[in-house]
C-alpha atoms as a PDB file:
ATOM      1  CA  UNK A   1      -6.401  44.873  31.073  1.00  0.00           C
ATOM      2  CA  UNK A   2      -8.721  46.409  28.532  1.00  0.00           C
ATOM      3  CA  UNK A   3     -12.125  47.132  29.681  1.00  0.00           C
ATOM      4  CA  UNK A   4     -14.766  44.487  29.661  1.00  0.00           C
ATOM      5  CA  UNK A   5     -17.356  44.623  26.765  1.00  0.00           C
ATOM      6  CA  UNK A   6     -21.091  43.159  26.241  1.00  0.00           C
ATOM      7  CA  UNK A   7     -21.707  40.501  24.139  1.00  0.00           C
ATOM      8  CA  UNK A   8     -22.983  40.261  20.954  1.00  0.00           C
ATOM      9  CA  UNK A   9     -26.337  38.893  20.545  1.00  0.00           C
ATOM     10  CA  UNK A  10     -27.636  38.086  16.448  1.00  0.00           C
ATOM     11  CA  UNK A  11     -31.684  37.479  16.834  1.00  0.00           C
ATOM     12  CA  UNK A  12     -33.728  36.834  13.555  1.00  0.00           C
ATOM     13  CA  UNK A  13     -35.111  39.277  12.004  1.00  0.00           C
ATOM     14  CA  UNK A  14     -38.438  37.868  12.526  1.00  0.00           C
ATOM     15  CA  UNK A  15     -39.756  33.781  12.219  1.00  0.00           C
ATOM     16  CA  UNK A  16     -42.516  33.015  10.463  1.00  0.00           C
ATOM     17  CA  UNK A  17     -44.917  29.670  10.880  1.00  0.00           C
ATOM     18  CA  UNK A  18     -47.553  27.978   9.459  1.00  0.00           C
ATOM     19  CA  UNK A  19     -49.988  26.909  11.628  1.00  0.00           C
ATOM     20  CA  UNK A  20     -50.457  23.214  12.636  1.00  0.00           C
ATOM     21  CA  UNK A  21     -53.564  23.864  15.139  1.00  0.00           C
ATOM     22  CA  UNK A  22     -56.118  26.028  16.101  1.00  0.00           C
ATOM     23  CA  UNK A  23     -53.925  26.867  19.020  1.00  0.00           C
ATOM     24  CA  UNK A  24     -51.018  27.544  17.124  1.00  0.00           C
ATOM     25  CA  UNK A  25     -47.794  25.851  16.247  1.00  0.00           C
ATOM     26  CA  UNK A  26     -44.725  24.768  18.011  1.00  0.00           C
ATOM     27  CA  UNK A  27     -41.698  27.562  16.595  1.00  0.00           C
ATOM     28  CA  UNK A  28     -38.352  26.973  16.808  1.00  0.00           C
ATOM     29  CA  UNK A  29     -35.889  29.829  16.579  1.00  0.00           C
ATOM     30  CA  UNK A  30     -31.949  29.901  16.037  1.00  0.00           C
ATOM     31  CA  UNK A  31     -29.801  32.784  18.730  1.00  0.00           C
ATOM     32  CA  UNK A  32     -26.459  33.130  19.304  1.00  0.00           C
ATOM     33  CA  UNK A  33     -24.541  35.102  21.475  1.00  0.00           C
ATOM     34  CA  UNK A  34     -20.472  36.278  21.125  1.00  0.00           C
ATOM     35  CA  UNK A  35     -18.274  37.843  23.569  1.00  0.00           C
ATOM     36  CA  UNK A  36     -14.876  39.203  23.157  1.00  0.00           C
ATOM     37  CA  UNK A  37     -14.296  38.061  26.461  1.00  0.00           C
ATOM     38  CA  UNK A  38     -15.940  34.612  26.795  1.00  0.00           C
ATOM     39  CA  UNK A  39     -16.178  33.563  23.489  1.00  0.00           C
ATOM     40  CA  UNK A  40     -19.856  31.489  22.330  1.00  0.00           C
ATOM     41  CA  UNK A  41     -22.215  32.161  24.931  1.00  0.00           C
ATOM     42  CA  UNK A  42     -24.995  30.848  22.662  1.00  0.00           C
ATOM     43  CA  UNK A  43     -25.797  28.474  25.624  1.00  0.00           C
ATOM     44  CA  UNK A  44     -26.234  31.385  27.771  1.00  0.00           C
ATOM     45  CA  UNK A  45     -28.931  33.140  26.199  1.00  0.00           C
ATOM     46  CA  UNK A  46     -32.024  33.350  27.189  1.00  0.00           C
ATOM     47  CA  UNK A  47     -35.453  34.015  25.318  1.00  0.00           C
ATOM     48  CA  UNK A  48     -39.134  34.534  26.226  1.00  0.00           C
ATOM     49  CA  UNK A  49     -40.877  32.515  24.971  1.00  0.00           C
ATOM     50  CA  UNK A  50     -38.709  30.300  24.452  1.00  0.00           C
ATOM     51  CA  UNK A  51     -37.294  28.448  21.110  1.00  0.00           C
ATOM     52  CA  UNK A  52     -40.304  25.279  20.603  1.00  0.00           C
ATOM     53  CA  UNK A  53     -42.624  26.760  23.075  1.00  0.00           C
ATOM     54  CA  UNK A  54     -46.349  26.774  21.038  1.00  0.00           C
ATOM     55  CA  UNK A  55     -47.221  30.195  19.788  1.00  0.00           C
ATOM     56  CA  UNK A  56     -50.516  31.500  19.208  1.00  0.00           C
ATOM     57  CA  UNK A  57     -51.797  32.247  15.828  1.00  0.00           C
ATOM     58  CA  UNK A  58     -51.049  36.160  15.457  1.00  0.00           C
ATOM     59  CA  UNK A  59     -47.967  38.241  16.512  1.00  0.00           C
ATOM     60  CA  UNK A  60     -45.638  37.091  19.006  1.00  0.00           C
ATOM     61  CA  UNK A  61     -42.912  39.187  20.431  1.00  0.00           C
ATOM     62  CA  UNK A  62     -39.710  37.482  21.909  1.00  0.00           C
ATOM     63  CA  UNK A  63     -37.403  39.306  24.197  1.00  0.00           C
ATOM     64  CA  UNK A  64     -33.784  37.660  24.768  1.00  0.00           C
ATOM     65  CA  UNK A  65     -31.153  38.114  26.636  1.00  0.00           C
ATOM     66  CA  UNK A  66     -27.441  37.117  27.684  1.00  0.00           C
ATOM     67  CA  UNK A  67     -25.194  38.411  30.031  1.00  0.00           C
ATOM     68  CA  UNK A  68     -21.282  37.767  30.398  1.00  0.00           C
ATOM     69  CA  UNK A  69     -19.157  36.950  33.210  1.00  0.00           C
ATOM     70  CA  UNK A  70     -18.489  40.422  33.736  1.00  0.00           C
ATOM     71  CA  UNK A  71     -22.164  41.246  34.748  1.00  0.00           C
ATOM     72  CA  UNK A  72     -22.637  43.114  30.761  1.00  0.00           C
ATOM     73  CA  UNK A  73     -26.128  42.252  29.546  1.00  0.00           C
ATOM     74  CA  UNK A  74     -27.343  42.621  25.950  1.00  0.00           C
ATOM     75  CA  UNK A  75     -31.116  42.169  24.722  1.00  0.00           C
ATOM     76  CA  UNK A  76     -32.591  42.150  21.422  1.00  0.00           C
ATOM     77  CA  UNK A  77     -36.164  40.977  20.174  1.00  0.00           C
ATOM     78  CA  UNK A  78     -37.657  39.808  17.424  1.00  0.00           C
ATOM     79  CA  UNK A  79     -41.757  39.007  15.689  1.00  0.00           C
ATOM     80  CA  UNK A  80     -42.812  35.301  15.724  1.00  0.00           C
ATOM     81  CA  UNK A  81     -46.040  35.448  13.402  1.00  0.00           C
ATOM     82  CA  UNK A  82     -48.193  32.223  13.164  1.00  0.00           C
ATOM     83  CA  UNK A  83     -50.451  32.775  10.700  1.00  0.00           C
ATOM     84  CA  UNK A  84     -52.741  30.029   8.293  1.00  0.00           C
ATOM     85  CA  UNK A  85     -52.367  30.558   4.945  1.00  0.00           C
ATOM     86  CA  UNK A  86     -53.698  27.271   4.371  1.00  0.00           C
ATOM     87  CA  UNK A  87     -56.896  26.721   2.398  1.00  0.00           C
ATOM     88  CA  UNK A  88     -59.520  25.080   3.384  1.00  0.00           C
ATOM     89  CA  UNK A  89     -59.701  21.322   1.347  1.00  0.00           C
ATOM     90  CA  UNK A  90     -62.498  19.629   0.038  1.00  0.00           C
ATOM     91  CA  UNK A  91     -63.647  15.666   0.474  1.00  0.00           C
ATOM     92  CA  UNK A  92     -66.413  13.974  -1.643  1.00  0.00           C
ATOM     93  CA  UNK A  93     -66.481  16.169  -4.793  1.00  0.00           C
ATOM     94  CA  UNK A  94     -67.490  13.744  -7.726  1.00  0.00           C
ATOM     95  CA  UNK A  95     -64.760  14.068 -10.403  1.00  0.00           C
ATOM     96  CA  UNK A  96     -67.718  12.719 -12.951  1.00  0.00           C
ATOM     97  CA  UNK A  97     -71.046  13.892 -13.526  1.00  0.00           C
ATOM     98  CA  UNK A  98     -73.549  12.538 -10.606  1.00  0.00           C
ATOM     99  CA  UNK A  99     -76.902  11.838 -11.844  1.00  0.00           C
ATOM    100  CA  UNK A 100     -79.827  12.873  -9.673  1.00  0.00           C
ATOM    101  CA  UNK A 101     -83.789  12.158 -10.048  1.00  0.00           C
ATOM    102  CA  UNK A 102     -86.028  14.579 -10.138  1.00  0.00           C
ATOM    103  CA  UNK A 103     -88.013  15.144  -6.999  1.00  0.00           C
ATOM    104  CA  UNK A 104     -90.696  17.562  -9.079  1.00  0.00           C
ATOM    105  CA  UNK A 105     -91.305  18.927 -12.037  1.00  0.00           C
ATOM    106  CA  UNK A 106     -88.558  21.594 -11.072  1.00  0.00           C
ATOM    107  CA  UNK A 107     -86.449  19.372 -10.718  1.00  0.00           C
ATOM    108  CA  UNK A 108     -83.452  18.079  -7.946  1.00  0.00           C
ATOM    109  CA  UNK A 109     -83.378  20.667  -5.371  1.00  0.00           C
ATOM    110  CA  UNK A 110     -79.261  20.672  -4.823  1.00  0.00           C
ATOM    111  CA  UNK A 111     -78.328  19.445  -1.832  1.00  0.00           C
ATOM    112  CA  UNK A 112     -74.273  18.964  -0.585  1.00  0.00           C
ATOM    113  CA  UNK A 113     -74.828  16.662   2.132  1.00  0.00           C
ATOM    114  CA  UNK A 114     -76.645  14.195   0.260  1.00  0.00           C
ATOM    115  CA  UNK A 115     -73.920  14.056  -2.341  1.00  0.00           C
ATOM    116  CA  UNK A 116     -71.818  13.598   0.421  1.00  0.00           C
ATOM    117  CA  UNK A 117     -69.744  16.810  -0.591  1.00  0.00           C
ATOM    118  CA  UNK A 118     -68.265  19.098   3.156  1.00  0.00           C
ATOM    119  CA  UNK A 119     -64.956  21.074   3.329  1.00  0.00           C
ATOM    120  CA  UNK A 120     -62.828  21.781   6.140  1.00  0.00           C
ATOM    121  CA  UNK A 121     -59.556  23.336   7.022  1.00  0.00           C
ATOM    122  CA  UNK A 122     -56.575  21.127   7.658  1.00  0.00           C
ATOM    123  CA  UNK A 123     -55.343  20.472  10.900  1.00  0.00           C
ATOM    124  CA  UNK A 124     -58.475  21.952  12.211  1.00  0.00           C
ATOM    125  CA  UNK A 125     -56.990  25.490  12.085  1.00  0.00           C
ATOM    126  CA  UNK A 126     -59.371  27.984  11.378  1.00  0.00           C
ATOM    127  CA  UNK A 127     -62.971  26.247  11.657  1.00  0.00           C
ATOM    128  CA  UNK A 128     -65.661  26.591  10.890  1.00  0.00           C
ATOM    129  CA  UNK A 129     -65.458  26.616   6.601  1.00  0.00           C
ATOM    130  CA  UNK A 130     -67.959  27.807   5.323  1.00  0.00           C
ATOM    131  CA  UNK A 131     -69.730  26.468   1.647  1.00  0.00           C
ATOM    132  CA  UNK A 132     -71.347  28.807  -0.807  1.00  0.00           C
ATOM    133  CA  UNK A 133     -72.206  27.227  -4.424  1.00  0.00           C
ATOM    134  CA  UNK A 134     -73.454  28.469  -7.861  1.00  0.00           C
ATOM    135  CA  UNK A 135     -76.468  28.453  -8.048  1.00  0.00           C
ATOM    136  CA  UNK A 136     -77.214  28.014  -4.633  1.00  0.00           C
ATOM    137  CA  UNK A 137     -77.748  25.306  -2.501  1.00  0.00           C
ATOM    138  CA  UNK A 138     -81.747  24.860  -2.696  1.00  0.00           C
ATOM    139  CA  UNK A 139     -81.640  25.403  -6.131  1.00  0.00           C
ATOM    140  CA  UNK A 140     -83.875  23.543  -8.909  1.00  0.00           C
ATOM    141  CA  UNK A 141     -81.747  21.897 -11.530  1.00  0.00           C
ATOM    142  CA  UNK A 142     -83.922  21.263 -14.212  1.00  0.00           C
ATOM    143  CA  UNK A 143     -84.725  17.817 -15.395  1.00  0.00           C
ATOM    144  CA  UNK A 144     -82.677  16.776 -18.796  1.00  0.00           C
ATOM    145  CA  UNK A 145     -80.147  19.686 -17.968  1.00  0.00           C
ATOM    146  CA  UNK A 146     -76.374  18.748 -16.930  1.00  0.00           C
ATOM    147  CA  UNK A 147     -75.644  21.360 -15.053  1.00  0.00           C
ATOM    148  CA  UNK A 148     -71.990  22.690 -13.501  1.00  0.00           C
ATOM    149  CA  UNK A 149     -72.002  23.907  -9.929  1.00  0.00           C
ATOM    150  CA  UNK A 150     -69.101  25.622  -8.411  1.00  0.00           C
ATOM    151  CA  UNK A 151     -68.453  25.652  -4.830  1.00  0.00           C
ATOM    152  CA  UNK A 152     -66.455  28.110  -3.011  1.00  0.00           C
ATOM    153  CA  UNK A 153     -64.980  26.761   0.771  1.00  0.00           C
ATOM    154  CA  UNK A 154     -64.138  29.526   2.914  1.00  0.00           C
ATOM    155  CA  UNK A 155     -62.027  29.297   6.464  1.00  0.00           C
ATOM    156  CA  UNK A 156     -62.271  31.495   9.334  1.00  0.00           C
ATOM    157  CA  UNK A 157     -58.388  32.421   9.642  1.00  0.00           C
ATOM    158  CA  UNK A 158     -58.456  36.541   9.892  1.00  0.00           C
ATOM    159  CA  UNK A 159     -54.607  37.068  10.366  1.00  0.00           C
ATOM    160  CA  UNK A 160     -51.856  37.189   8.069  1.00  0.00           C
ATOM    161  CA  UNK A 161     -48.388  38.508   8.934  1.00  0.00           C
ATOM    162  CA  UNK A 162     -47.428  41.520   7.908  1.00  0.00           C
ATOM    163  CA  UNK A 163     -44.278  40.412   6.398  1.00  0.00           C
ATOM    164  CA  UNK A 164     -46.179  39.073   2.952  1.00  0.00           C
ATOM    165  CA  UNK A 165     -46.190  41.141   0.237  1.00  0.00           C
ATOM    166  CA  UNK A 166     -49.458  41.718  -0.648  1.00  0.00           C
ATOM    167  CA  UNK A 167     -52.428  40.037   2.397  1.00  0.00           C
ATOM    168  CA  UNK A 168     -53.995  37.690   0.763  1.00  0.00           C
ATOM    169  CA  UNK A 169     -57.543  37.363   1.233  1.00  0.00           C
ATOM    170  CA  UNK A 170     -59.516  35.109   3.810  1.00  0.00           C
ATOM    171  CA  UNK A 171     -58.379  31.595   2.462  1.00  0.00           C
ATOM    172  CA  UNK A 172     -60.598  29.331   0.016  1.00  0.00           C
ATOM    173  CA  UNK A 173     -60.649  27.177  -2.226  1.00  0.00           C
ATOM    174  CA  UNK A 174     -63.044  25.570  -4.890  1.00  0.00           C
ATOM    175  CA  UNK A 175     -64.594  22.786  -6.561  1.00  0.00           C
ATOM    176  CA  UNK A 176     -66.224  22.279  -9.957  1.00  0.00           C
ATOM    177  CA  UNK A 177     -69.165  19.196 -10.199  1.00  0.00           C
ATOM    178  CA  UNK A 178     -71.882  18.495 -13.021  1.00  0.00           C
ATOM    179  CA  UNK A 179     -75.087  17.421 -11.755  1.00  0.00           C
ATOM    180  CA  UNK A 180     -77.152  15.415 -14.588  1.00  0.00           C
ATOM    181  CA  UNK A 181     -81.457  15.419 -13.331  1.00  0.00           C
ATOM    182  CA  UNK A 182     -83.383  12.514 -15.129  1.00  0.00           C
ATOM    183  CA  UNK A 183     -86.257  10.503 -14.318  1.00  0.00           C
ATOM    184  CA  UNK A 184     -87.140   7.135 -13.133  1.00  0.00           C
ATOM    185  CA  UNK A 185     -88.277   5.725 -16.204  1.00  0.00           C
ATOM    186  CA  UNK A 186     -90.556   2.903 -16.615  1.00  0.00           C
ATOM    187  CA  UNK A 187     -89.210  -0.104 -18.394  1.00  0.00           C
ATOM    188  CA  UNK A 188     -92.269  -1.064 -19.728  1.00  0.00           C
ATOM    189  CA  UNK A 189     -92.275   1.325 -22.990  1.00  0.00           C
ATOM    190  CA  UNK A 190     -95.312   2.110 -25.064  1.00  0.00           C
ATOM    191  CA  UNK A 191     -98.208  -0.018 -24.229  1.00  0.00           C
ATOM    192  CA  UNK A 192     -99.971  -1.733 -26.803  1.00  0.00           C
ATOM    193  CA  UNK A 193    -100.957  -1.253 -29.690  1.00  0.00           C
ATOM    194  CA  UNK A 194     -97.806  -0.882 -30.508  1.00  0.00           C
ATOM    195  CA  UNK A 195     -95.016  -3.647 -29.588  1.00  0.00           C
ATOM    196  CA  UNK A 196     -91.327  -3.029 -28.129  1.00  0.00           C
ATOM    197  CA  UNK A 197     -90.248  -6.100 -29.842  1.00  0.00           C
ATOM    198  CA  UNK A 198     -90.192  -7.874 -33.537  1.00  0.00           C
ATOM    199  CA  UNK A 199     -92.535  -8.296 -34.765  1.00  0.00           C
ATOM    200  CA  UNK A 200     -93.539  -4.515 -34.680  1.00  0.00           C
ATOM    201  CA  UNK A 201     -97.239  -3.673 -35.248  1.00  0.00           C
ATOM    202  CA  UNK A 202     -97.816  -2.348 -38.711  1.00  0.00           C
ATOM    203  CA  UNK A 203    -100.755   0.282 -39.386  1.00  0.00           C
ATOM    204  CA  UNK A 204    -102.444   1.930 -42.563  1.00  0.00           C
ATOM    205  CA  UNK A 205    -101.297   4.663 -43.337  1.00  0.00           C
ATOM    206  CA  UNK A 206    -103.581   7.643 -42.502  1.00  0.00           C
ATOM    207  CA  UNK A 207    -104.578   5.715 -39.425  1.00  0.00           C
ATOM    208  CA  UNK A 208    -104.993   7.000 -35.765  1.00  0.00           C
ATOM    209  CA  UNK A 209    -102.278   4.952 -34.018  1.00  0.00           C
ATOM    210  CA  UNK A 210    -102.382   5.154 -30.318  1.00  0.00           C
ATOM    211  CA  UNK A 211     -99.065   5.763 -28.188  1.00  0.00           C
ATOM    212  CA  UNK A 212     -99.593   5.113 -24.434  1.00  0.00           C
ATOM    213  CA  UNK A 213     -96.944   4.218 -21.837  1.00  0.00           C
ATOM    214  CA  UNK A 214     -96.447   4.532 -17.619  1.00  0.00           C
ATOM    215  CA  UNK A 215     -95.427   7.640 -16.615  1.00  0.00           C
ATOM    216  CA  UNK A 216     -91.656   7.805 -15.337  1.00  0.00           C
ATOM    217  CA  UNK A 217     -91.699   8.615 -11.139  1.00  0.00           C
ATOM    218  CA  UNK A 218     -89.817  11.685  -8.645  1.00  0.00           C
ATOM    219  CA  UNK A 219     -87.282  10.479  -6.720  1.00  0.00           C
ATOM    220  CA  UNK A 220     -89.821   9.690  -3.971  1.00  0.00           C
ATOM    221  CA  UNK A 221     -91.447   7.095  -5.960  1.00  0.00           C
ATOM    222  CA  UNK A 222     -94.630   9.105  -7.253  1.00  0.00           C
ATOM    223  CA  UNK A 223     -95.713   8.882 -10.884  1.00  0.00           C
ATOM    224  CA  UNK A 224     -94.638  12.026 -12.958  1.00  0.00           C
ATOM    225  CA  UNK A 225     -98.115  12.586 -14.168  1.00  0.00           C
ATOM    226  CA  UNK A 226     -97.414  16.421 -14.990  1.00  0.00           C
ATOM    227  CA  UNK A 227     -95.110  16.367 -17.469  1.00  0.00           C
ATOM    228  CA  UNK A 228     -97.955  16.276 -20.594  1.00  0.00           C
ATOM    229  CA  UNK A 229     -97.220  20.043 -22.173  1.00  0.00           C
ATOM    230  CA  UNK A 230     -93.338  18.880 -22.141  1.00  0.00           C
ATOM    231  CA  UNK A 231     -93.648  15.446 -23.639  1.00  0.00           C
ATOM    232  CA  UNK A 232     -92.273  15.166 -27.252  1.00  0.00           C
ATOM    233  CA  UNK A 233     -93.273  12.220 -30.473  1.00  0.00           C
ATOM    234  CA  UNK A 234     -90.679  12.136 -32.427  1.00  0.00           C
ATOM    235  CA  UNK A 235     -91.033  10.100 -35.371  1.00  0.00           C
ATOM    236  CA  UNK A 236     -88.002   8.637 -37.652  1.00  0.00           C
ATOM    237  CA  UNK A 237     -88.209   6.654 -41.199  1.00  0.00           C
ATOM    238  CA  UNK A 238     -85.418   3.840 -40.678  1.00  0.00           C
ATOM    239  CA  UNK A 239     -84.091   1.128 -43.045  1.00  0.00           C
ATOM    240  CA  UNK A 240     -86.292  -2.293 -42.123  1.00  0.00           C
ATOM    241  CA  UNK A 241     -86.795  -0.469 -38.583  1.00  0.00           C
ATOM    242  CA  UNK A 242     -82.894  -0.289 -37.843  1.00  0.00           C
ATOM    243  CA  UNK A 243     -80.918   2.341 -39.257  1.00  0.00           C
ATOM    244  CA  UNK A 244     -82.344   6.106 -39.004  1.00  0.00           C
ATOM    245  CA  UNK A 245     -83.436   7.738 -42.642  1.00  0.00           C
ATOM    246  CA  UNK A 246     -83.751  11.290 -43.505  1.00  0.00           C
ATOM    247  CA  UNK A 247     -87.558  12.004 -43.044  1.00  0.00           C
ATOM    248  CA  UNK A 248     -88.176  12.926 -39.438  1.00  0.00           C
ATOM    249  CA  UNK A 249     -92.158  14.325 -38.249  1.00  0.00           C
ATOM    250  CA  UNK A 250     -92.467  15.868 -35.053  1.00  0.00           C
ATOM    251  CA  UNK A 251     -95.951  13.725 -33.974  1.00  0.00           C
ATOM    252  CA  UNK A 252     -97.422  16.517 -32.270  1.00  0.00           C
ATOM    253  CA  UNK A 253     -97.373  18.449 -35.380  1.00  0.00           C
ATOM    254  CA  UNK A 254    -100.156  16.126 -36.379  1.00  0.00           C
ATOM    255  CA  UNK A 255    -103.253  16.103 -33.818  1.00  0.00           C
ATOM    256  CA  UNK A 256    -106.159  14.028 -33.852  1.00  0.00           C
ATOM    257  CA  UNK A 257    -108.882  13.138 -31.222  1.00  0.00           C
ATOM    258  CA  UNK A 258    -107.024  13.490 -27.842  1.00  0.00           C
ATOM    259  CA  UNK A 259    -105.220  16.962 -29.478  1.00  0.00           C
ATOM    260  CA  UNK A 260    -102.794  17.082 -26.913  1.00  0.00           C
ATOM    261  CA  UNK A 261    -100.665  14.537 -25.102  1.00  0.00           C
ATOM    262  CA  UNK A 262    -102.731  13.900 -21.248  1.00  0.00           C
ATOM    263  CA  UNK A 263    -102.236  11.825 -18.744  1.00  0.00           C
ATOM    264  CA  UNK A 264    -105.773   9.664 -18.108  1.00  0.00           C
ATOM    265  CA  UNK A 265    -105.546   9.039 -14.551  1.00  0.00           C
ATOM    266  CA  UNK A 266    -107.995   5.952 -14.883  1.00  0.00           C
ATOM    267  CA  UNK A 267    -105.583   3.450 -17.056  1.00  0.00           C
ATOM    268  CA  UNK A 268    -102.724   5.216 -15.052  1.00  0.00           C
ATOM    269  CA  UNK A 269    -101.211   5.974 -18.744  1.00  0.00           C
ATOM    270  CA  UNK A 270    -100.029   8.956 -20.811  1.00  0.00           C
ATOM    271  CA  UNK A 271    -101.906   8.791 -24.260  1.00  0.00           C
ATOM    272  CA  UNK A 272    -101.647  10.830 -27.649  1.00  0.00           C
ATOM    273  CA  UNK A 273    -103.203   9.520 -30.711  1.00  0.00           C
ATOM    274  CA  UNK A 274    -101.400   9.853 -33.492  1.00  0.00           C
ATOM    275  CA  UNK A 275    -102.864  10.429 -37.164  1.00  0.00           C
ATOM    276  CA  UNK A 276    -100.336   9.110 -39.604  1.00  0.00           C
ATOM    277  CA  UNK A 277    -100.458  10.990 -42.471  1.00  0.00           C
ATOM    278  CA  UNK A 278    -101.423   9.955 -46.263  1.00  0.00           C
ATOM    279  CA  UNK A 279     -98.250  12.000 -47.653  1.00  0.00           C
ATOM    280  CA  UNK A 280     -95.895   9.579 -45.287  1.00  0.00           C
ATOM    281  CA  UNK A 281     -93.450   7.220 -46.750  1.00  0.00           C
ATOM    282  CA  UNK A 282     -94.333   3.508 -46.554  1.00  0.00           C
ATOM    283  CA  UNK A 283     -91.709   1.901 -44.405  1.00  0.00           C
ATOM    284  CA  UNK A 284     -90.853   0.888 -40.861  1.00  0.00           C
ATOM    285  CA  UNK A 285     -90.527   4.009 -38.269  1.00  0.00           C
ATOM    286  CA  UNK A 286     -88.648   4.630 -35.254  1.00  0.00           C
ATOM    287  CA  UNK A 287     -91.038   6.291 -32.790  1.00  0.00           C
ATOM    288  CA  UNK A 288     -90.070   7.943 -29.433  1.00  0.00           C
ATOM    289  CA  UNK A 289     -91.353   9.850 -26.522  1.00  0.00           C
ATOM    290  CA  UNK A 290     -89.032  11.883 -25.043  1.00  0.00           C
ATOM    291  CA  UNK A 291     -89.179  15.122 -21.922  1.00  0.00           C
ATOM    292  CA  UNK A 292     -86.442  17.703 -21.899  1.00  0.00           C
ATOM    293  CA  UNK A 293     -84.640  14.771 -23.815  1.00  0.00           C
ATOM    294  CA  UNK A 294     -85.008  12.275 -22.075  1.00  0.00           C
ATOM    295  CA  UNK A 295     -86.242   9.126 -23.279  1.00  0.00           C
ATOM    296  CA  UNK A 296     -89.361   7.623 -21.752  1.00  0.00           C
ATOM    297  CA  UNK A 297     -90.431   5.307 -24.720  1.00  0.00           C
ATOM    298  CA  UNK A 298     -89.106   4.198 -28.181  1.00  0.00           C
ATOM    299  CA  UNK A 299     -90.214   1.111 -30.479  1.00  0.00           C
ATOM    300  CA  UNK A 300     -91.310   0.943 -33.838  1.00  0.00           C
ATOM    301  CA  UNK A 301     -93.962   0.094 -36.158  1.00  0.00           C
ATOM    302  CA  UNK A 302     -94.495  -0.320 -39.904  1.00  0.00           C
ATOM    303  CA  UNK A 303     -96.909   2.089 -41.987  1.00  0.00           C
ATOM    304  CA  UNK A 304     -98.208   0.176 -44.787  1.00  0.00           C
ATOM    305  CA  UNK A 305    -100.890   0.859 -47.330  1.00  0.00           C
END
């Protein structure tokens, strides 16, 4: 009889896995084994680890083996690499801008855990992710300003298999938000002697007319008394006090006896006097207080002769 020979064994050329834990994942692997002699011995071969044993995350080698009833053995082995290529995925991002009040004059200090914004890698693979935002977490973001953040999650996973083209670098991901900072506004509007209802006050022109309101609050509930060099009169000719006209005056272009706008801590009010002008149209006006533009009082009155 011709002489016995080994069997042939066909092993992957290496299996690669995504993977489903931090401990790894669960590979299976396909081997088969020929021999002139006995035909499939697939059944007969014999790997370590074996096929859907869990493999670690990194490079595992496997070593199999299969031997034929005449006592011929062949081995061959192969790479399992588990790696996580995964990125990290983020829960709680606002896909509209989230408004915030102010907690100073600075500002809302940006915080991702009271918006309610974390990240984390699926499956728990390669914890902890880390969160690193522009601007910073911490950061003031100033009052009236929408401003976009962008948040960059990063895993922990430092292997990749070597079979990729090109390692990628350590997985993340990110996410884009617009934070809006305002202030609590009072919803009493100017005090009198003006009116936030018809019928408006009217006053002569080249008067002194008086423009007082509450002060909006911080987020923690105390008056916004500091906002006096920022506050803004803006003053706007309408059509029987309804629709806006051309002539606008900025009222703080137009001083007289308090100079500036200040906050009088005894009436608990801001107050500017204003000093309506003799060159002024006659008509109704739309008048409004405003910080980084944001409204904190608007009504109107009529200048008459």
């Amino acid at each position: 009889p011709p002489p016995n020979t080994p069997p042939t064994l066909v092993v992957p050329n290496f299996v690669l896995q995504e993977a489903t834990g931090p401990n790894g994942a669960n590979v299976t692997f396909a081997v088969t084994a020929t021999d002139a002699e006995d035909g499939d011995l697939t059944a007969q071969v014999v790997c370590t680890p074996a096929s859907g044993n869990l493999f670690p995350i990194g490079e595992t080698p496997v070593s199999c083996s299969v031997t034929d009833s005449g006592g011929l053995t062949t081995t061959a082995s192969f790479p399992v690499y588990v790696e996580d290529s995964t990125p990290p995925v983020f829960s709680g991002v606002p896909t509209n801008p989230v408004t915030r009040i102010a907690q100073n004059i600075q500002g809302w200090a940006l915080s991702l855990s009271e918006l309610g914004i974390s990240a984390s890698d699926p499956n728990g693979v390669s914890e902890p992710v880390s969160l690193t935002c522009q601007p910073t977490e911490g950061t003031y973001l100033p009052i009236g300003a929408s401003t976009p953040v962008v948040c960059t999650a990063r895993d922990s996973a430092t292997y990749r298999a070597p079979v990729s083209q090109a390692p990628p670098p350590p997985n993340t991901s990110q996410a884009s938000f617009v934070v809006f900072v305002t202030l609590d506004v009072d919803p009493t509007g100017f005090l009198p002697p003006l009116r936030s209802q018809a019928p408006y006050s009217s006053h002569k022109r080249g008067s002194t007319i008086p423009h007082k309101f509450y002060p909006p609050k911080y987020a923690d509930g105390t008056p916004a008394t500091d906002l006096a060099p920022g506050l803004r009169l803006a003053l706007r000719l309408t059509n029987s006090c309804a629709s806006d006209l051309g002539t606008t005056y900025e009222g703080n272009d137009f001083p007289s006896g308090s100079t500036t706008w200040r906050y009088d801590p005894e009436s608990g009010h801001y107050i500017f006097n204003l000093k309506t002008q003799l060159g002024w149209s006659l008509g109704c006006y739309r008048t409004t207080v405003s910080y980084a533009g944001i409204t904190l009082a608007e009504t109107y009155f009529n200048l008459v002769r």
